[in-house]
N, C-alpha and C. Protein backbone atom coordinates (compact mmCIF):
# COMPACT_ATOMS: atom_id res chain seq x y z
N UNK A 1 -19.70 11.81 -3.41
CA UNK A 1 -18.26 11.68 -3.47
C UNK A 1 -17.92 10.19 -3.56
N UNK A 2 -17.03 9.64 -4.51
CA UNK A 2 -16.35 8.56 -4.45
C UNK A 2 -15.48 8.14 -3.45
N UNK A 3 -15.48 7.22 -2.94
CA UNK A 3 -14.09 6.83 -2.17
C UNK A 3 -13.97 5.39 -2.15
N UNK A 4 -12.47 5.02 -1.75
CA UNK A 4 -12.01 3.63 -1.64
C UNK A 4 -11.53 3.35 -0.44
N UNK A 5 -11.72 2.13 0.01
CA UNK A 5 -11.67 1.86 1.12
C UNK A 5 -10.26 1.25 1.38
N UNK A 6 -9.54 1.24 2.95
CA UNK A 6 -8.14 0.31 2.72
C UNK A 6 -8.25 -0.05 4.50
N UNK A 7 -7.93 -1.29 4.23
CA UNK A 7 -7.31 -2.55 5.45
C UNK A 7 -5.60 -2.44 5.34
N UNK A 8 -5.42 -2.59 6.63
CA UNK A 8 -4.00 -3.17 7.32
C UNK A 8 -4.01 -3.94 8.44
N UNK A 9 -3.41 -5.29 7.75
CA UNK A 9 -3.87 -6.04 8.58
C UNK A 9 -2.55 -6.87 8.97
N UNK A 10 -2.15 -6.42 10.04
CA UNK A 10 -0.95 -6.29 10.93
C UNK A 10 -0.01 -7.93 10.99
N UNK A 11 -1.34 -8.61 11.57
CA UNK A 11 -0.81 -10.33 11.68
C UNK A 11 -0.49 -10.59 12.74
N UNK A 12 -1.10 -9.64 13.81
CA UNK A 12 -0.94 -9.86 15.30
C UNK A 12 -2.28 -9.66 16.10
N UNK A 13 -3.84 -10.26 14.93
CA UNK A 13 -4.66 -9.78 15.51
C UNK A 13 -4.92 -8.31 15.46
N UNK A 14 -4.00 -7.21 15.19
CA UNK A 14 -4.80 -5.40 15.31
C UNK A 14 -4.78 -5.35 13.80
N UNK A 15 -5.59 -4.93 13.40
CA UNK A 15 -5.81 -4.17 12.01
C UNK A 15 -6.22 -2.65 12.09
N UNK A 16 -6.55 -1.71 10.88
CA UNK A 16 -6.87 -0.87 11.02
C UNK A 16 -7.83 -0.70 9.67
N UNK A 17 -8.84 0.32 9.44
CA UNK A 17 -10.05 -0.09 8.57
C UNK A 17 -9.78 1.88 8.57
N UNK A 18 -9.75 2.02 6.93
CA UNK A 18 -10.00 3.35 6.31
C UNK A 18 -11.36 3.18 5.36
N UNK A 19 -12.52 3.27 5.91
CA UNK A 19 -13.26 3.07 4.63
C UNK A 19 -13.98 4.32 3.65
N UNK A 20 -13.44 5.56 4.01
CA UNK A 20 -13.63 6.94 3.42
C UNK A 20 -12.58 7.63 2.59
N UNK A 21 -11.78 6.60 2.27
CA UNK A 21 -10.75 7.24 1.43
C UNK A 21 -11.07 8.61 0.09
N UNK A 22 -10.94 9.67 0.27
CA UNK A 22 -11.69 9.98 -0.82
C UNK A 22 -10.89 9.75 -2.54
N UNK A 23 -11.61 8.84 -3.44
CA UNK A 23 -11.28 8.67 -4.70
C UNK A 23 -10.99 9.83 -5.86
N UNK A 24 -10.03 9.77 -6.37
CA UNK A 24 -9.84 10.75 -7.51
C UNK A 24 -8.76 10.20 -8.88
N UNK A 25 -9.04 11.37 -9.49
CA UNK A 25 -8.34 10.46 -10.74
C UNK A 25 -7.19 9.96 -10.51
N UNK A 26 -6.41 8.78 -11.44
CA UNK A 26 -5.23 8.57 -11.52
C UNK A 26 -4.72 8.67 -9.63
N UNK A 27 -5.85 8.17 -8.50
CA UNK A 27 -5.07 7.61 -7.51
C UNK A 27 -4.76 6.18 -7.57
N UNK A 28 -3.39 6.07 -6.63
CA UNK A 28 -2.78 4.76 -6.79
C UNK A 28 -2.87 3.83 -4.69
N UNK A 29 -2.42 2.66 -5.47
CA UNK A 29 -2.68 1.84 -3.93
C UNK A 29 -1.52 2.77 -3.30
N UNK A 30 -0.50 3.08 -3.53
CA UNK A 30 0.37 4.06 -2.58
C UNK A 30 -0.35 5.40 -2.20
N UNK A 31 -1.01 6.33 -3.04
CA UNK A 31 -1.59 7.49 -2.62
C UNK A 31 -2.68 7.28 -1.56
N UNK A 32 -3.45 5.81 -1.90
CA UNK A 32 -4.41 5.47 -0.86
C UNK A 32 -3.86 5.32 0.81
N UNK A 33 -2.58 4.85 0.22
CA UNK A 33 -1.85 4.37 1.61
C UNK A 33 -1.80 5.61 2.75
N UNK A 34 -1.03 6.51 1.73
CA UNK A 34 -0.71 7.88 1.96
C UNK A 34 -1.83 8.71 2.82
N UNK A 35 -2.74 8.74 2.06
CA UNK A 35 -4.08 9.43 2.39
C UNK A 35 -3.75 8.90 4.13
N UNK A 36 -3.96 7.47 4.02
CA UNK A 36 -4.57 7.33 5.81
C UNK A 36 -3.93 7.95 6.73
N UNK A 37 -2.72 8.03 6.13
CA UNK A 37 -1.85 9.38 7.09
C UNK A 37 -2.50 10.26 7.80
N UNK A 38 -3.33 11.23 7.20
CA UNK A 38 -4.29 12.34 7.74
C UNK A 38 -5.56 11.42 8.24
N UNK A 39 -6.05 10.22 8.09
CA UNK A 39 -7.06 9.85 9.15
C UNK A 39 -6.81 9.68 10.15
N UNK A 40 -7.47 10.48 10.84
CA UNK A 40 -7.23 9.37 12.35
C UNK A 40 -7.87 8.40 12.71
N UNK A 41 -7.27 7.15 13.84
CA UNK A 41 -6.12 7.05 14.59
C UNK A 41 -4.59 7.71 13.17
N UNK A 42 -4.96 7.48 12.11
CA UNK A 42 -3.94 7.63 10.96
C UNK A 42 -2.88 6.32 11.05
N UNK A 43 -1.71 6.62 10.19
CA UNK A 43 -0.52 5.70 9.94
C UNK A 43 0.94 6.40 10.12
N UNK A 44 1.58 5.91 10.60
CA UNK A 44 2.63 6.39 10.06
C UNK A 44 3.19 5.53 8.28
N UNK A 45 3.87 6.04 7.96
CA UNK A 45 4.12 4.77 6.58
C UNK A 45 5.72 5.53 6.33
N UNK A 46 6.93 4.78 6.08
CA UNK A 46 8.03 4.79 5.29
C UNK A 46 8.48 4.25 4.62
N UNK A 47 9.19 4.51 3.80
CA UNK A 47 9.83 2.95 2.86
C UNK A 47 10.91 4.06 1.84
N UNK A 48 11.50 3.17 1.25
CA UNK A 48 12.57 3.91 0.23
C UNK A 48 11.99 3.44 -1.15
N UNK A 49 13.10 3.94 -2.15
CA UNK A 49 12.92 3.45 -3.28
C UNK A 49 14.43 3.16 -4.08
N UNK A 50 13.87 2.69 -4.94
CA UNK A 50 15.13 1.92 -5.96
C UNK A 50 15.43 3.25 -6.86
N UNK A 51 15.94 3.00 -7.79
CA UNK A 51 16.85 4.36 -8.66
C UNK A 51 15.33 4.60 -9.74
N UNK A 52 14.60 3.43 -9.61
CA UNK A 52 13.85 4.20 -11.19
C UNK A 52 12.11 4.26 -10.17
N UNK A 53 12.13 4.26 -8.65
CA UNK A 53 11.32 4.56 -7.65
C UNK A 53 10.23 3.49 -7.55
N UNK A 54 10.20 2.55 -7.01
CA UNK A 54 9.73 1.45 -7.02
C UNK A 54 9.84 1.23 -5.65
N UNK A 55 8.68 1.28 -4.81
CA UNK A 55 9.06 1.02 -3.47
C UNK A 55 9.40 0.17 -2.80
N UNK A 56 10.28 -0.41 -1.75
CA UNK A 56 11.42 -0.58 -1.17
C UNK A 56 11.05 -0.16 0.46
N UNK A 57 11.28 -1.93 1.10
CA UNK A 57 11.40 -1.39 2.94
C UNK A 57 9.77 -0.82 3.01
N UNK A 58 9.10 -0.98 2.98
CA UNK A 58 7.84 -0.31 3.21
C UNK A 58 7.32 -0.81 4.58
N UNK A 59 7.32 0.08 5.57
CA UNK A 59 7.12 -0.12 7.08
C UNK A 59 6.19 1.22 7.46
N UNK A 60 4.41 -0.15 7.82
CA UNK A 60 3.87 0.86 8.31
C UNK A 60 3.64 0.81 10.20
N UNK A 61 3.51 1.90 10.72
CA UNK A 61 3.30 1.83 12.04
C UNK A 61 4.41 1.11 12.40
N UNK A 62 5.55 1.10 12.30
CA UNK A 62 6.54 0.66 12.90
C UNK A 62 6.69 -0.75 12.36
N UNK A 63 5.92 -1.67 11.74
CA UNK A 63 5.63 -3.17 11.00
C UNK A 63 6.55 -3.06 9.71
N UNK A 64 7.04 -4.05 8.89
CA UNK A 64 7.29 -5.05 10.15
C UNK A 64 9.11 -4.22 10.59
N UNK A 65 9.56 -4.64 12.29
CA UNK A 65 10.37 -4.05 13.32
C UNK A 65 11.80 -4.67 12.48
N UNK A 66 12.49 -4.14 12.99
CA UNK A 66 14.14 -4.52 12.77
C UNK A 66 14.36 -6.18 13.19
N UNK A 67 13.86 -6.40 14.06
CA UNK A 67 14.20 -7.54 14.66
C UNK A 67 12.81 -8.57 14.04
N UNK A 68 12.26 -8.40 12.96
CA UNK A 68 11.38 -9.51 12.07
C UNK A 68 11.54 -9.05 10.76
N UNK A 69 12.86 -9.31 10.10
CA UNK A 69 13.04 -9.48 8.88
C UNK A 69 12.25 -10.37 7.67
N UNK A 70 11.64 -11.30 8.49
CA UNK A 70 11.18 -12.46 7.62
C UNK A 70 9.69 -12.11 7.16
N UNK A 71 9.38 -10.99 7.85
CA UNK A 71 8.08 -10.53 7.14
C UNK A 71 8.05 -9.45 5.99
N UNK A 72 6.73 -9.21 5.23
CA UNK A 72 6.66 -8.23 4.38
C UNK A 72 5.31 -7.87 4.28
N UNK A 73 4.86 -6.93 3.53
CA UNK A 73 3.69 -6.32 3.46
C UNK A 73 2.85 -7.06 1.82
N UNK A 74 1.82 -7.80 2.02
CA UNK A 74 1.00 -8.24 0.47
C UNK A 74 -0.13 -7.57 0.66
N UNK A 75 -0.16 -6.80 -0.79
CA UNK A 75 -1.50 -6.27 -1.29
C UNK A 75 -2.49 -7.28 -2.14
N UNK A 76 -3.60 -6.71 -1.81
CA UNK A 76 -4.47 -7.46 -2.31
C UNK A 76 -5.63 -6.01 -2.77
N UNK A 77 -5.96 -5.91 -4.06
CA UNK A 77 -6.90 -5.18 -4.36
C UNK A 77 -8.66 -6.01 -4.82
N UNK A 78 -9.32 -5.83 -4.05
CA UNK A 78 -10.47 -6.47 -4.05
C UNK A 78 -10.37 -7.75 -4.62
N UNK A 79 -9.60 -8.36 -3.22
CA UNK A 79 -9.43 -9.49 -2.84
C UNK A 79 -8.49 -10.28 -4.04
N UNK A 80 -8.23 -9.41 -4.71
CA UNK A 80 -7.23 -10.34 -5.71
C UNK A 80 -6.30 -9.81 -5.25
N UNK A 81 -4.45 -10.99 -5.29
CA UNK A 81 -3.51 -10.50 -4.93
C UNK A 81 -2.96 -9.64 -6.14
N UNK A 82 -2.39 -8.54 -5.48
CA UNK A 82 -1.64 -7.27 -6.12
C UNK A 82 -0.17 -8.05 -6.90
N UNK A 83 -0.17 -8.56 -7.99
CA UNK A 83 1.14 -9.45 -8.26
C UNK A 83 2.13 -7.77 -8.97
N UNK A 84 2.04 -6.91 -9.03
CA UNK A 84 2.99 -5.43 -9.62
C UNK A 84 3.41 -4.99 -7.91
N UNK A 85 4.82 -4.21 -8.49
CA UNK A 85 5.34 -3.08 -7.72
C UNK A 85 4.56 -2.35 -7.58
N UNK A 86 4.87 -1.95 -6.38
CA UNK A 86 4.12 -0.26 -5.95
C UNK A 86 4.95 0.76 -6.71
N UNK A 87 4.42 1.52 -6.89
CA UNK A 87 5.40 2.55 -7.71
C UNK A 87 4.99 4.09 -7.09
N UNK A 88 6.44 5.11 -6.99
CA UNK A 88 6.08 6.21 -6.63
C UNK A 88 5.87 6.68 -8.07
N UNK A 89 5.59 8.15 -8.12
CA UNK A 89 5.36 9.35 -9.03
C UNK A 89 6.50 8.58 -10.19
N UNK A 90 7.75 8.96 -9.25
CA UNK A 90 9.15 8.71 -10.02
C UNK A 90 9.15 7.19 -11.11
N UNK A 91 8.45 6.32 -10.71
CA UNK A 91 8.77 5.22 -11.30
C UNK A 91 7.62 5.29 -12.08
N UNK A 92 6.63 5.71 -12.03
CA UNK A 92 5.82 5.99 -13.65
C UNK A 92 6.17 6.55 -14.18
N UNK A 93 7.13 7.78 -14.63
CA UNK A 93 8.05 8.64 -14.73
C UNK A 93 8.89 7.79 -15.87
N UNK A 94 8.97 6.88 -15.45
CA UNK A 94 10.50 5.37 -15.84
C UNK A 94 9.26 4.74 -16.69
N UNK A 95 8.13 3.99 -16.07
CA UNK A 95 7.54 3.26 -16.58
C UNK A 95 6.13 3.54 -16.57
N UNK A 96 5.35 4.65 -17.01
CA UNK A 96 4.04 4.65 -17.47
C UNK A 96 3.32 3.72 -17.71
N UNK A 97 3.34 2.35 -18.31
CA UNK A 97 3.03 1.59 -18.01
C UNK A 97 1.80 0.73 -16.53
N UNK A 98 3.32 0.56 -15.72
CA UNK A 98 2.87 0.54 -14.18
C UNK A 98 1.90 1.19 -13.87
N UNK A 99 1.89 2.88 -13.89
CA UNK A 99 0.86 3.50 -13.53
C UNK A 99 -0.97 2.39 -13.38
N UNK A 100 -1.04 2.13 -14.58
CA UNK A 100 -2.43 1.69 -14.94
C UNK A 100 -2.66 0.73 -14.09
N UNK A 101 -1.50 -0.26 -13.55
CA UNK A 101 -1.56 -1.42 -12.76
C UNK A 101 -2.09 -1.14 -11.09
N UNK A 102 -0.65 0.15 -10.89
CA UNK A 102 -1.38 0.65 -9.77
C UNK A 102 -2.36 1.39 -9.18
N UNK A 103 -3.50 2.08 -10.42
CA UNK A 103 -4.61 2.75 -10.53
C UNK A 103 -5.55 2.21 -9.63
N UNK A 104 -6.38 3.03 -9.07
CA UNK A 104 -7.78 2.55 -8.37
C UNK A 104 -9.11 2.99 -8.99
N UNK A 105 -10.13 2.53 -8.54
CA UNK A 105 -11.07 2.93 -8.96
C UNK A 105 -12.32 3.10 -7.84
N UNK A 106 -13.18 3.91 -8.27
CA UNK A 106 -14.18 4.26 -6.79
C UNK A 106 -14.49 3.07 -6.39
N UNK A 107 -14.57 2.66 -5.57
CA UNK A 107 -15.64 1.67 -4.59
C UNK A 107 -14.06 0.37 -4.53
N UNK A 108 -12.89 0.42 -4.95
CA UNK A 108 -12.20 -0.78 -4.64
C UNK A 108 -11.50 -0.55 -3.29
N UNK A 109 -11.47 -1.84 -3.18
CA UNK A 109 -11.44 -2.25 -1.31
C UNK A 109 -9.24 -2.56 -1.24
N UNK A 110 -8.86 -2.32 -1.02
CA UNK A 110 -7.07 -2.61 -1.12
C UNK A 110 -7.16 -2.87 0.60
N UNK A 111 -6.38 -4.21 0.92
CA UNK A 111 -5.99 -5.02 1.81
C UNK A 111 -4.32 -4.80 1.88
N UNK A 112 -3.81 -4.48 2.71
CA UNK A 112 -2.37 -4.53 2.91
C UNK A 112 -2.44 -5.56 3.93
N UNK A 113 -1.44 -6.81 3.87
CA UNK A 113 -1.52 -7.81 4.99
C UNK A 113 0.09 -7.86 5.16
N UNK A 114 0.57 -7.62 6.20
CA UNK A 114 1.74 -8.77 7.09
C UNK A 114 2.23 -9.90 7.04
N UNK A 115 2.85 -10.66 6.02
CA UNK A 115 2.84 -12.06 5.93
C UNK A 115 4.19 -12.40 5.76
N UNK A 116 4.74 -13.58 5.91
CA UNK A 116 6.13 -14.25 6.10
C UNK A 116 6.26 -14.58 4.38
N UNK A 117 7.89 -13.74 4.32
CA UNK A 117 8.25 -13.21 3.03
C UNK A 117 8.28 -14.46 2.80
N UNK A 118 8.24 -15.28 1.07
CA UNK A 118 8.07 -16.76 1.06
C UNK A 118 9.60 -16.93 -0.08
N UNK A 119 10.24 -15.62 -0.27
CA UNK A 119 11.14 -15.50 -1.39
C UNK A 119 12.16 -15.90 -0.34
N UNK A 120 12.91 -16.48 1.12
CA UNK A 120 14.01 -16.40 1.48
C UNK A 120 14.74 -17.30 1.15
């Protein structure tokens, strides 16, 4: 069986390490995200989206809180930074395109990190 592995790495010192993700076609760094849901310890994960579904607010495990606006979540897919939107279903839908950007492949490692938004 294929699988991809995924880090969250909080920025307070706790991380969390999925390295059994199981791989399949046309999964994306969001479905990976998703997946850890059902691992345990697991995730919680929420976030919204924009009108053409492009995710938006993305807060995992409670990160980052109401009261630390100045942070955000950066992907990094085997160790290169993730410079595309995350996109749900809906926004490949809009832009097929995207899809390919957010594609994975067996054995890639995706890093979600905590870091101080640098756009304020």
């Amino acid at each position: 069986m294929s699988t991809v592995s995924l880090s969250i790495d909080y920025s307070t010192g706790a991380q969390k390490h999925f390295s059994g993700i199981s791989w399949k076609e046309d999964l994306t760094i969001l479905g990976a995200l998703d997946a850890s849901t059902t691992i345990p310890p697991g995730t919680v994960v929420t976030f919204g989206s924009d009108r053409a579904g492009h995710v938006l607010g993305l807060v995992i495990d409670e990160m980052p809180g109401k009261d630390t606006p100045a942070l955000d979540w950066v992907v990094s897919v085997n160790a290169k930074r993730f410079e595309h939107r995350l996109g749900t279903e809906t926004s490949f839908n809009f832009f097929p395109e995207e899809r390919a950007a957010n594609r994975l492949r067996p054995g890639d490692h995706v890093l979600i990190k905590l870091e101080v938004k640098t756009d304020l």
